[in-house]
N, C-alpha and C. Protein backbone atom coordinates (compact mmCIF):
# COMPACT_ATOMS: atom_id res chain seq x y z
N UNK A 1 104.07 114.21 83.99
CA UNK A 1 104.44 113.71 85.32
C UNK A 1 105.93 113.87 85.57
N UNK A 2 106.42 113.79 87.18
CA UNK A 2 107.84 114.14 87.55
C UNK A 2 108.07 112.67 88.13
N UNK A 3 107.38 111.57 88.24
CA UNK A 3 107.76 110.72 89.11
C UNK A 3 108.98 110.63 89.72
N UNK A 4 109.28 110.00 90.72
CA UNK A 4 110.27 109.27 90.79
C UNK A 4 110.50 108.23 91.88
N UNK A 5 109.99 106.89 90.61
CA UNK A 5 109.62 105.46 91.72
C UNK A 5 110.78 104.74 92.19
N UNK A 6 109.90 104.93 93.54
CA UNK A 6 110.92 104.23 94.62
C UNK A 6 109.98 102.76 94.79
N UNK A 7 110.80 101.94 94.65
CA UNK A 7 110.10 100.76 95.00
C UNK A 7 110.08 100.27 96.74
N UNK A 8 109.34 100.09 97.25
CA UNK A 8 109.27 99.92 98.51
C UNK A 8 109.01 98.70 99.14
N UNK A 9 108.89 98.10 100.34
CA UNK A 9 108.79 97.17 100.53
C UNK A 9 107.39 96.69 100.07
N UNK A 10 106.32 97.79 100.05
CA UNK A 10 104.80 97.22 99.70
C UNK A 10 104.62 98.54 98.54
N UNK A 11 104.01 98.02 97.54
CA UNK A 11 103.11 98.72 96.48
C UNK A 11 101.63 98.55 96.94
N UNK A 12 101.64 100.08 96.48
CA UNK A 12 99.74 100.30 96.52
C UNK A 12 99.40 100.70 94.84
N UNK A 13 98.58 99.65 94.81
CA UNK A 13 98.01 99.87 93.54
C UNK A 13 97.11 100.33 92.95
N UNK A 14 97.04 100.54 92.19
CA UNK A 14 95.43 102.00 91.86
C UNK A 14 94.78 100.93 90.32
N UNK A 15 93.36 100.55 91.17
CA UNK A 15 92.60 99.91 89.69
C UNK A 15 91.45 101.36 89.32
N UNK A 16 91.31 101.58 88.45
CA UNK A 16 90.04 102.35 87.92
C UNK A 16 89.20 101.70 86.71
N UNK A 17 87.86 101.34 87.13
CA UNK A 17 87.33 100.80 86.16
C UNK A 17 86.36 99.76 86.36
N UNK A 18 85.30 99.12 85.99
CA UNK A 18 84.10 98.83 85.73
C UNK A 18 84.41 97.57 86.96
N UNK A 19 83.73 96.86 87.95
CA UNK A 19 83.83 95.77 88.72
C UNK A 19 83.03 94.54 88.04
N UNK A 20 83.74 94.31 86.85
CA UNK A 20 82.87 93.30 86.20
C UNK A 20 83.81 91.89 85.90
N UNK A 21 82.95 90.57 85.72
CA UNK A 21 84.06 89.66 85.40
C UNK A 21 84.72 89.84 84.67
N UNK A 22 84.65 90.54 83.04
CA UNK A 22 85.75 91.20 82.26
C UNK A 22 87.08 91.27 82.41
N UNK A 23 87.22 92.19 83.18
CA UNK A 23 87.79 92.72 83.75
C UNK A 23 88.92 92.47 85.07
N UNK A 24 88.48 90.92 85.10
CA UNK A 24 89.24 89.98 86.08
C UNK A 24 89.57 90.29 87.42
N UNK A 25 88.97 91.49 88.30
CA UNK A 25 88.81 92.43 89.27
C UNK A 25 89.32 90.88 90.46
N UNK A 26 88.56 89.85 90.36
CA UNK A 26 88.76 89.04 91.40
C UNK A 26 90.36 88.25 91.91
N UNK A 27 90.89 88.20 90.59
CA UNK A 27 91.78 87.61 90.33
C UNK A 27 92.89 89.21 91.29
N UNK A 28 92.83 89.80 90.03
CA UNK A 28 93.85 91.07 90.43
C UNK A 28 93.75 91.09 92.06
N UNK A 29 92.55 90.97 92.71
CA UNK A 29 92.47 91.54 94.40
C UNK A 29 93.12 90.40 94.65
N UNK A 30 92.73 88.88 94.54
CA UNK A 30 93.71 87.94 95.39
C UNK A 30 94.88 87.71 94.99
N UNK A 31 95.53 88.26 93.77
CA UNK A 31 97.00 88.74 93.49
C UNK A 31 97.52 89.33 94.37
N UNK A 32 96.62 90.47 94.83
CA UNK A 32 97.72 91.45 95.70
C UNK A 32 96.92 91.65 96.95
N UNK A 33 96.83 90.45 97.52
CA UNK A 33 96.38 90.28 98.88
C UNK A 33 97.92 88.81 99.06
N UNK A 34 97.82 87.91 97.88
CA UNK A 34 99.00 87.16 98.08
C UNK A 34 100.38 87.74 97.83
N UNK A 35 100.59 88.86 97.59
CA UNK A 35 101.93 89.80 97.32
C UNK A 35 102.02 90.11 98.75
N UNK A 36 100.69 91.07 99.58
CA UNK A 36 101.09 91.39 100.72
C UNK A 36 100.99 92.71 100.56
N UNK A 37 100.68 93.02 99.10
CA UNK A 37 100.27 94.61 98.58
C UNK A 37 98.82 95.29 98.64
N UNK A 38 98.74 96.33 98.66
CA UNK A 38 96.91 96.73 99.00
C UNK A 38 96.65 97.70 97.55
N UNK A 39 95.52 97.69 97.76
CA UNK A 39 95.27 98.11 96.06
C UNK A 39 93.90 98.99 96.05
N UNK A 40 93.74 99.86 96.17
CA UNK A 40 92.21 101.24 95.73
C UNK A 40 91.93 100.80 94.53
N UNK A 41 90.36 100.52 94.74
CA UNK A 41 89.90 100.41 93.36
C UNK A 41 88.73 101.36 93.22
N UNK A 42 88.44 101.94 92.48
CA UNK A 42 87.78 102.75 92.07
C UNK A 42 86.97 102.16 90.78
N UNK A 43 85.79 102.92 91.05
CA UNK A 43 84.67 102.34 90.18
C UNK A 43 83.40 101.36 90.81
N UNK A 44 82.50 100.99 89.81
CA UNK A 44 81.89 100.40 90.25
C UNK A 44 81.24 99.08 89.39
N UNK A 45 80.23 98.45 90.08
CA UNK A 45 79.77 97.29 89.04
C UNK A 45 78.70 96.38 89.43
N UNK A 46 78.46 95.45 89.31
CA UNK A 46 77.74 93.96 89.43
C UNK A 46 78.41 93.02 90.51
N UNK A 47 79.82 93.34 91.13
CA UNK A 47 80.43 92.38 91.17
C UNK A 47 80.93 93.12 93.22
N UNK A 48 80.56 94.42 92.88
CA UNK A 48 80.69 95.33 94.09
C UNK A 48 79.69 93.92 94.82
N UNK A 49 78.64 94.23 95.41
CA UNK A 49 78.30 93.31 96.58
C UNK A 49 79.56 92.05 97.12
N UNK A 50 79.38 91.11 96.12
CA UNK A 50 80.73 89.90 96.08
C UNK A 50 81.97 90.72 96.55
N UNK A 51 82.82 91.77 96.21
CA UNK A 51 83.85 91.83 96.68
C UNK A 51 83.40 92.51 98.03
N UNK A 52 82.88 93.39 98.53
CA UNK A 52 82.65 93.57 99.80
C UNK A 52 82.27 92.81 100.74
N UNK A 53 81.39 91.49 100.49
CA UNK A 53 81.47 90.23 101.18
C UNK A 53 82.97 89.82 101.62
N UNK A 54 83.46 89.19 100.27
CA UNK A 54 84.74 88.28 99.96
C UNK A 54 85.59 88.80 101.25
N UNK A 55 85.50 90.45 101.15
CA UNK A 55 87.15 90.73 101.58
C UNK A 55 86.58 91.67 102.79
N UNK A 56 85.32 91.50 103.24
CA UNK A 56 85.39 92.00 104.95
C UNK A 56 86.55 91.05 106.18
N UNK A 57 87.21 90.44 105.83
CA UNK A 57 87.59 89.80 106.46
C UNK A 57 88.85 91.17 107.38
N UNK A 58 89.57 90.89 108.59
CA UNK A 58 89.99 92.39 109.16
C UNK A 58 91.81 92.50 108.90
N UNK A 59 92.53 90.82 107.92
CA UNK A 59 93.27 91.55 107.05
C UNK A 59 93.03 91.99 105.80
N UNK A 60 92.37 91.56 104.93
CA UNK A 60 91.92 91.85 103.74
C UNK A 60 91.31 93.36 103.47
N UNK A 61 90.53 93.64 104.51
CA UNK A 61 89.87 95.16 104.88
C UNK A 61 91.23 96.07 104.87
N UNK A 62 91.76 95.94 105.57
CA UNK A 62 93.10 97.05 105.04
C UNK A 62 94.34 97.01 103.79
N UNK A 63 93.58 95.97 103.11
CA UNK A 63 94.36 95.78 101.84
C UNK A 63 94.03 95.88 100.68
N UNK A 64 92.36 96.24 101.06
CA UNK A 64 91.13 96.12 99.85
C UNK A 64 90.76 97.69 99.69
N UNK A 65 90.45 98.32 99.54
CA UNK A 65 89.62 99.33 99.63
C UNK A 65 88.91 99.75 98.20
N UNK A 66 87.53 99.96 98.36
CA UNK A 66 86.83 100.45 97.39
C UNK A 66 86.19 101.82 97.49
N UNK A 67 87.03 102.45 96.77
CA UNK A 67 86.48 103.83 97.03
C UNK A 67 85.23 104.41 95.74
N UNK A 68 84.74 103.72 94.91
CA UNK A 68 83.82 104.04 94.36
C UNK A 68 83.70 105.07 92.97
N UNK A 69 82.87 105.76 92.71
CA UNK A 69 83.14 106.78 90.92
C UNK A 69 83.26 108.29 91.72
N UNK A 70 84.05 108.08 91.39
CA UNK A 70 84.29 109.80 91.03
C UNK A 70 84.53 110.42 89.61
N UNK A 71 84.61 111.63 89.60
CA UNK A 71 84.48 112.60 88.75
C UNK A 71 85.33 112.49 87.61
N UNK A 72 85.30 112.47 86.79
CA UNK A 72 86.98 112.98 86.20
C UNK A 72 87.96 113.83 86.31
N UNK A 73 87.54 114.82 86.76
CA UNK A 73 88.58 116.06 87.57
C UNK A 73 88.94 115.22 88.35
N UNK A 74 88.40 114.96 89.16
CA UNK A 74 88.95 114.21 90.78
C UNK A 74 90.12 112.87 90.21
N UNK A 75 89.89 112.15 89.20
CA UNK A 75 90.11 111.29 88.81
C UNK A 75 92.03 111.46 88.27
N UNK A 76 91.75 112.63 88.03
CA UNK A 76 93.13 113.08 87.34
C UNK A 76 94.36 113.56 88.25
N UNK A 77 93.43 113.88 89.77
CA UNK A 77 94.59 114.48 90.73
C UNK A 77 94.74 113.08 91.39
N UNK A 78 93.73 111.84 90.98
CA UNK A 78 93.91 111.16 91.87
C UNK A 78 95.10 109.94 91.61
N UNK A 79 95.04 109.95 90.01
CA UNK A 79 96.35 108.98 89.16
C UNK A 79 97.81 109.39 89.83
N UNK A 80 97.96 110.90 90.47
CA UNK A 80 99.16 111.29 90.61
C UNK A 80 99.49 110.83 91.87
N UNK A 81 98.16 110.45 92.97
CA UNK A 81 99.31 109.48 93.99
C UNK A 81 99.63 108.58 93.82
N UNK A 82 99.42 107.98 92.76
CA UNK A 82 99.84 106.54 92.68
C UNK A 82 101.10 106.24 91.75
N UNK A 83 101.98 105.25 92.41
CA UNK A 83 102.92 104.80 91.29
C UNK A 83 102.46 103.82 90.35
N UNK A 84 101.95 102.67 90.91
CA UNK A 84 101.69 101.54 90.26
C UNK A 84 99.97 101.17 89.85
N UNK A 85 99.62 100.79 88.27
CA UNK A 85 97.99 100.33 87.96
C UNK A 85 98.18 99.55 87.29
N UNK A 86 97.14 98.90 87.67
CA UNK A 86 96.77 97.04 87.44
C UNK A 86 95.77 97.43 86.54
N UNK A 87 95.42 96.74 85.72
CA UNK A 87 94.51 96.20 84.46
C UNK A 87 94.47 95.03 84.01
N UNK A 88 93.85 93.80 84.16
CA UNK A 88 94.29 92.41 84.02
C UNK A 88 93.01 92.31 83.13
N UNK A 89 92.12 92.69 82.49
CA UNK A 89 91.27 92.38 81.75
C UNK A 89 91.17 91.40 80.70
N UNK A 90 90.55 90.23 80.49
CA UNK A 90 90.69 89.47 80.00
C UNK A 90 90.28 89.97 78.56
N UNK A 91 89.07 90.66 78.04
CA UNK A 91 89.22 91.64 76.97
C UNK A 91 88.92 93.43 76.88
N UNK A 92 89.39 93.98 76.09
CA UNK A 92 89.26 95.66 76.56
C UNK A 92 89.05 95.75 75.22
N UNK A 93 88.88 96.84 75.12
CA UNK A 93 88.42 97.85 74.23
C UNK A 93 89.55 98.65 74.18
N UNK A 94 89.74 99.88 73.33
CA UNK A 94 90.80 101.01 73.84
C UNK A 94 90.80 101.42 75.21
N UNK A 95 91.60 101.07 75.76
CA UNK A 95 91.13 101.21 77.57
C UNK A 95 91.63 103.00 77.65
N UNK A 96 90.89 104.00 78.04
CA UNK A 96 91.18 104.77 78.17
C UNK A 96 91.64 105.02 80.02
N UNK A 97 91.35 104.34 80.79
CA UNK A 97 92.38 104.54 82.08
C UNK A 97 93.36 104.26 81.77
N UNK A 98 93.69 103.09 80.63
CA UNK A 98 94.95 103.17 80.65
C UNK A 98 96.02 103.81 80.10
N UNK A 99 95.11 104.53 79.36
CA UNK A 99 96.01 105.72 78.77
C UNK A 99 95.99 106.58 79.64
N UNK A 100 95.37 107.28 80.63
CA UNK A 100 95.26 108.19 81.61
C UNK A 100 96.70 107.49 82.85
N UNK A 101 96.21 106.84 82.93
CA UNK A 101 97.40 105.86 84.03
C UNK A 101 99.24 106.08 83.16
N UNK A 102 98.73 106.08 81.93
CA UNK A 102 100.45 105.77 81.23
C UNK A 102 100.76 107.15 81.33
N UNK A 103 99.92 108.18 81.03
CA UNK A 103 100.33 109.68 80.30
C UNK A 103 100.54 110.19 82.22
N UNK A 104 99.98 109.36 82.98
CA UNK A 104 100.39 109.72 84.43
C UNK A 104 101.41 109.60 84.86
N UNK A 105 102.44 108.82 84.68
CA UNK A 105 103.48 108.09 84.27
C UNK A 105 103.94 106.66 85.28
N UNK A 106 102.12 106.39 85.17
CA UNK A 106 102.39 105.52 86.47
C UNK A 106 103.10 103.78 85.68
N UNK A 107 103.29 102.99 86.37
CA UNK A 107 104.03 102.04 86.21
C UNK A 107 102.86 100.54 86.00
N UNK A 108 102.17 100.56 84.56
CA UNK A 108 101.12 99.28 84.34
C UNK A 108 101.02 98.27 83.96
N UNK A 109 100.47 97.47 84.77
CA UNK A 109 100.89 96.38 84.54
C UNK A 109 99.55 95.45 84.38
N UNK A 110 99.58 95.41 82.82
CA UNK A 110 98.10 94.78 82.39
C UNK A 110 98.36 93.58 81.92
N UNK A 111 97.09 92.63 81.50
CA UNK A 111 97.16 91.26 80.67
C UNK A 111 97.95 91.82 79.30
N UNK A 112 98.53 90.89 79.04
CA UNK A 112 98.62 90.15 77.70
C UNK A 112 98.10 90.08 76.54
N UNK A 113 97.18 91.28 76.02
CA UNK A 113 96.05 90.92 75.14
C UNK A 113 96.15 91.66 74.44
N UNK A 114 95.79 92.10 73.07
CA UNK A 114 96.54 92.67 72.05
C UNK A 114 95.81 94.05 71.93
N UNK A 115 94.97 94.03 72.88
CA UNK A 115 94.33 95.99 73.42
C UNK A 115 95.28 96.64 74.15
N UNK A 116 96.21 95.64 74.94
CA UNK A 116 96.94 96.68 75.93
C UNK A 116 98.50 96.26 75.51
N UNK A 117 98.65 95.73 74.57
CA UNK A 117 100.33 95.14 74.37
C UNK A 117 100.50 96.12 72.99
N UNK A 118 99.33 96.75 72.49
CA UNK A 118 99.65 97.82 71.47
C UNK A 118 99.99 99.00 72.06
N UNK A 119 99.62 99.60 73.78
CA UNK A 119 100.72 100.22 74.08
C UNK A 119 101.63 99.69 74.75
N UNK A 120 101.37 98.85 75.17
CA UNK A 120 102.50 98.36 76.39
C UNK A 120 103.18 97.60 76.16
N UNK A 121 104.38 97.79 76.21
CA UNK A 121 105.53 96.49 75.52
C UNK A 121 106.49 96.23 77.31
N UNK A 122 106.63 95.44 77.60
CA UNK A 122 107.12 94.93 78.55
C UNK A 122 108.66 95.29 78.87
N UNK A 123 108.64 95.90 79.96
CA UNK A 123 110.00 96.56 80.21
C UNK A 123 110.28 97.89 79.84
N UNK A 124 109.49 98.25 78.73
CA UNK A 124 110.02 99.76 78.24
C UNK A 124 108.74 100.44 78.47
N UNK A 125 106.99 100.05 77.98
CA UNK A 125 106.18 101.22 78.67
C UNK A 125 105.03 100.77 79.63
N UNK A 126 105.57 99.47 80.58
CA UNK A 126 104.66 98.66 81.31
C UNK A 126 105.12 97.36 81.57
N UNK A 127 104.16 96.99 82.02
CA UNK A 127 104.78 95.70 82.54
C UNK A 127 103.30 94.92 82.38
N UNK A 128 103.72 93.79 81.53
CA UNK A 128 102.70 92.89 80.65
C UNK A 128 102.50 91.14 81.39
N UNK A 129 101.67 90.69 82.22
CA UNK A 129 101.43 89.62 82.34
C UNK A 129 101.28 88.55 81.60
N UNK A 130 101.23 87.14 81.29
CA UNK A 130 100.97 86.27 80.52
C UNK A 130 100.28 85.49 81.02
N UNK A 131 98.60 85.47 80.99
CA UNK A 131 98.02 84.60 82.43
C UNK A 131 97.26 85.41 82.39
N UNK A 132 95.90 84.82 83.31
CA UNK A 132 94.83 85.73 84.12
C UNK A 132 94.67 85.28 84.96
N UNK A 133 95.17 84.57 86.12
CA UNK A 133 95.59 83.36 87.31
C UNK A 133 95.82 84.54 88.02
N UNK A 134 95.60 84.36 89.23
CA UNK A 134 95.90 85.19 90.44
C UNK A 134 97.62 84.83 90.70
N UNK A 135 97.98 83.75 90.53
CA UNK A 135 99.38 82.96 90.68
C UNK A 135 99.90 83.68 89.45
N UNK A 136 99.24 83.86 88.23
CA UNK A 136 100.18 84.64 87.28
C UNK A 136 100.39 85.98 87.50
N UNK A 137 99.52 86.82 88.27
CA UNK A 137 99.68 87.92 88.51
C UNK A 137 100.58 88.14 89.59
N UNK A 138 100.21 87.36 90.65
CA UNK A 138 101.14 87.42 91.57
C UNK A 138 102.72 87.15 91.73
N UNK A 139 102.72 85.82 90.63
CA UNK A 139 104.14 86.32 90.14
C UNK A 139 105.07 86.98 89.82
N UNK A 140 104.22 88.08 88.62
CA UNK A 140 104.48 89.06 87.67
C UNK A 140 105.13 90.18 89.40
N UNK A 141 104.07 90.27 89.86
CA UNK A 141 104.45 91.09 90.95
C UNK A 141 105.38 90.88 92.05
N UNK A 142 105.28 90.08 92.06
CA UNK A 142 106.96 89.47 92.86
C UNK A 142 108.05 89.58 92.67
N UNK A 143 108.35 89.91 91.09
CA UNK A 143 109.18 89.80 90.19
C UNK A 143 109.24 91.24 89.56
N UNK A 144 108.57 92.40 90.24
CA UNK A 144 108.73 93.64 89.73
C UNK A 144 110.07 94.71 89.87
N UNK A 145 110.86 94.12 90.94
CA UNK A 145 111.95 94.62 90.79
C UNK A 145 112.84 94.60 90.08
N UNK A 146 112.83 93.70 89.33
CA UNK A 146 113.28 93.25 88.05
C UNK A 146 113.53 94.37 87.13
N UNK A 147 112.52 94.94 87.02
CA UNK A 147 112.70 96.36 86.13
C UNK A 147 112.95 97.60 86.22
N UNK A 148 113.11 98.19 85.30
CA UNK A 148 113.89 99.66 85.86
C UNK A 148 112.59 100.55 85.64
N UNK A 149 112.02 100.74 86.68
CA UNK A 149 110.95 101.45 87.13
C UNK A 149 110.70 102.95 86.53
N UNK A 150 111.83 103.93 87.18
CA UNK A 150 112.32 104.49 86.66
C UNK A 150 111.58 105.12 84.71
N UNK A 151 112.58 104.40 83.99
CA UNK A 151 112.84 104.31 82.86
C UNK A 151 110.85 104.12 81.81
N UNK A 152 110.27 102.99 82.80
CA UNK A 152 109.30 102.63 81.93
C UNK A 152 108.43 103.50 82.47
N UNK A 153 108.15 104.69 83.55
CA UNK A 153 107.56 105.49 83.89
C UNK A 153 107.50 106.39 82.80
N UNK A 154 108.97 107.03 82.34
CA UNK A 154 108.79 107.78 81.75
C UNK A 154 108.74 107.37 80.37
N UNK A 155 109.20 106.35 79.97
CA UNK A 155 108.34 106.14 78.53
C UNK A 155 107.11 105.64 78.57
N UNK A 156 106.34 105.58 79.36
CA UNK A 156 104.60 105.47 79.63
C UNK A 156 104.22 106.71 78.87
N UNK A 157 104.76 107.81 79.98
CA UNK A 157 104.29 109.02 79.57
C UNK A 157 104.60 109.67 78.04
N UNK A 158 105.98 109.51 77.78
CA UNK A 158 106.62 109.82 76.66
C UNK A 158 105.33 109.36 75.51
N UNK A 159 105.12 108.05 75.53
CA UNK A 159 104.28 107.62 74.62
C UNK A 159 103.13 107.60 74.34
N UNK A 160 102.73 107.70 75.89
CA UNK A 160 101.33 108.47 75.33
C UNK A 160 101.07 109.84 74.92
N UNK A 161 102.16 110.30 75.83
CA UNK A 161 101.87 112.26 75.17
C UNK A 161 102.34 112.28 73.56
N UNK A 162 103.43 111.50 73.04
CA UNK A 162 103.43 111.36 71.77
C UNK A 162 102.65 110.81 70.68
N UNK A 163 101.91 109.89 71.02
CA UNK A 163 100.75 109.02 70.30
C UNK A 163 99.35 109.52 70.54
N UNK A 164 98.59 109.54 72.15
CA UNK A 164 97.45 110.19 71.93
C UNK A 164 97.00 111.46 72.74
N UNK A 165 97.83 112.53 72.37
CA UNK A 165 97.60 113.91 72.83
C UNK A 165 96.44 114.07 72.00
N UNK A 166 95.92 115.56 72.11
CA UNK A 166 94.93 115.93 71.76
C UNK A 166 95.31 116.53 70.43
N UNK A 167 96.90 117.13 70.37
CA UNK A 167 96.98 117.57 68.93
C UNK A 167 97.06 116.13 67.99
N UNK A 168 97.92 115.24 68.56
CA UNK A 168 98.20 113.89 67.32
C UNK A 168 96.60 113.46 66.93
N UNK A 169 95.77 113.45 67.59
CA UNK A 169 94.42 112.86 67.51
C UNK A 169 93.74 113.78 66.42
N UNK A 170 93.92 114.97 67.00
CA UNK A 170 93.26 115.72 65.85
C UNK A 170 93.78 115.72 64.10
N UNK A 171 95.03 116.37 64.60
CA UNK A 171 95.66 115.38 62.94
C UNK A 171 95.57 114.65 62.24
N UNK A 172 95.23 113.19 63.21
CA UNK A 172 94.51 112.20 62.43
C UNK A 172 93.48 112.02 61.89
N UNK A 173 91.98 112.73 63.20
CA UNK A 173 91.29 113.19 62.47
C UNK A 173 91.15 113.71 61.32
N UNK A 174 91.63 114.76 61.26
CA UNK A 174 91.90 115.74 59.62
C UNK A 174 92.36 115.12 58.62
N UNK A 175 93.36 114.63 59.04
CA UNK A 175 93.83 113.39 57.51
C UNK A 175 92.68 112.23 57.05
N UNK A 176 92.02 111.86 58.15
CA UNK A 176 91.25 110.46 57.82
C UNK A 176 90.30 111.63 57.01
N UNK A 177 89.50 112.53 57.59
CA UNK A 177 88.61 113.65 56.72
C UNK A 177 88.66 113.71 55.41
N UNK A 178 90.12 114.15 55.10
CA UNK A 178 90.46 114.49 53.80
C UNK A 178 90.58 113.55 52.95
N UNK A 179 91.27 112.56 53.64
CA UNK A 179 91.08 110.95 52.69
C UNK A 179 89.66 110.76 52.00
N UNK A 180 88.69 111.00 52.72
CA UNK A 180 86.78 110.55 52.11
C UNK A 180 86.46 111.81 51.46
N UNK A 181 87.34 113.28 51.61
CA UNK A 181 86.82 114.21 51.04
C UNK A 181 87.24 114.05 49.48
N UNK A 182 88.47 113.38 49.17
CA UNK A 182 88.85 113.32 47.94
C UNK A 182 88.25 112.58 47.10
């Protein structure tokens, strides 16, 4: 990525990923409906009906948008309009959007939880919440100017292209191999 984030009066935020309670999807939308920020979420779930209820309302409708699954090709041109992705998941797995989102060099800002604080260290490759409160998120986001945008963009990317490219992965592969071959 070439970014270069300008912080503006409103952030649009890019979620990708499952619409499940997990995943704290409800929380994150009334975060950034109380910021005053609008947010594309992509994906789908259990929880799709409820948020299309919740947020027909005709400000919320232009602050909500659910655009649904797409492809993975599509998926990859689509990380590059965005500066800023939310992930507030209360537990994850190896989140692979969010490695797609970091190596994008977008600016993320996930929970607190020791799936996403093993890449993301606060200030240098993301921006880390403490909370799953809509008030904690919304804080966090209030308070984003705070950081040098800039800077943690490109060590997003830096670190993921250094940690999980396709050559470091394979390497590891091969070493873990050889370890059980001996």
């Amino acid at each position: 990525p070439n970014k270069n984030i300008i912080l503006e009066n409103k952030i649009k935020f890019l979620y990708v990923g499952r619409l499940e309670k997990v995943k704290n999807i409800i929380n994150i939308i009334d975060a950034i409906l109380l910021t005053g920020n609008t947010i594309d979420i992509y994906g789908d779930g259990s929880l799709r009906p409820y948020i299309q209820e919740k947020y027909q309302t005709p400000i919320a409708e232009k602050k909500v948008s659910l655009m649904g699954i797409v492809s993975n090709n599509e998926l990859a041109k689509i990380y590059q309009r965005y500066d800023f992705y939310i992930l507030m998941s209360l537990t994850e797995g190896m989140s692979k959007t969010l490695l797609e989102a970091m190596t994008s060099g977008l600016i993320c800002v996930v929970s607190d939880i020791p799936q996403n604080t093993c890449m993301v260290v606060d200030g240098e490759t993301g921006i880390t919440v403490k909370g799953f409160t809509a008030d904690a998120i919304k804080n966090k986001i209030n308070h984003i100017n705070l950081y040098n945008l800039q800077n943690i963009s490109e060590n997003a990317a830096n670190y993921a292209a250094n940690n999980f490219s396709l050559e470091v992965i394979g390497k590891n592969e091969i070493e873990n191999i050889n370890v059980f071959i001996r």
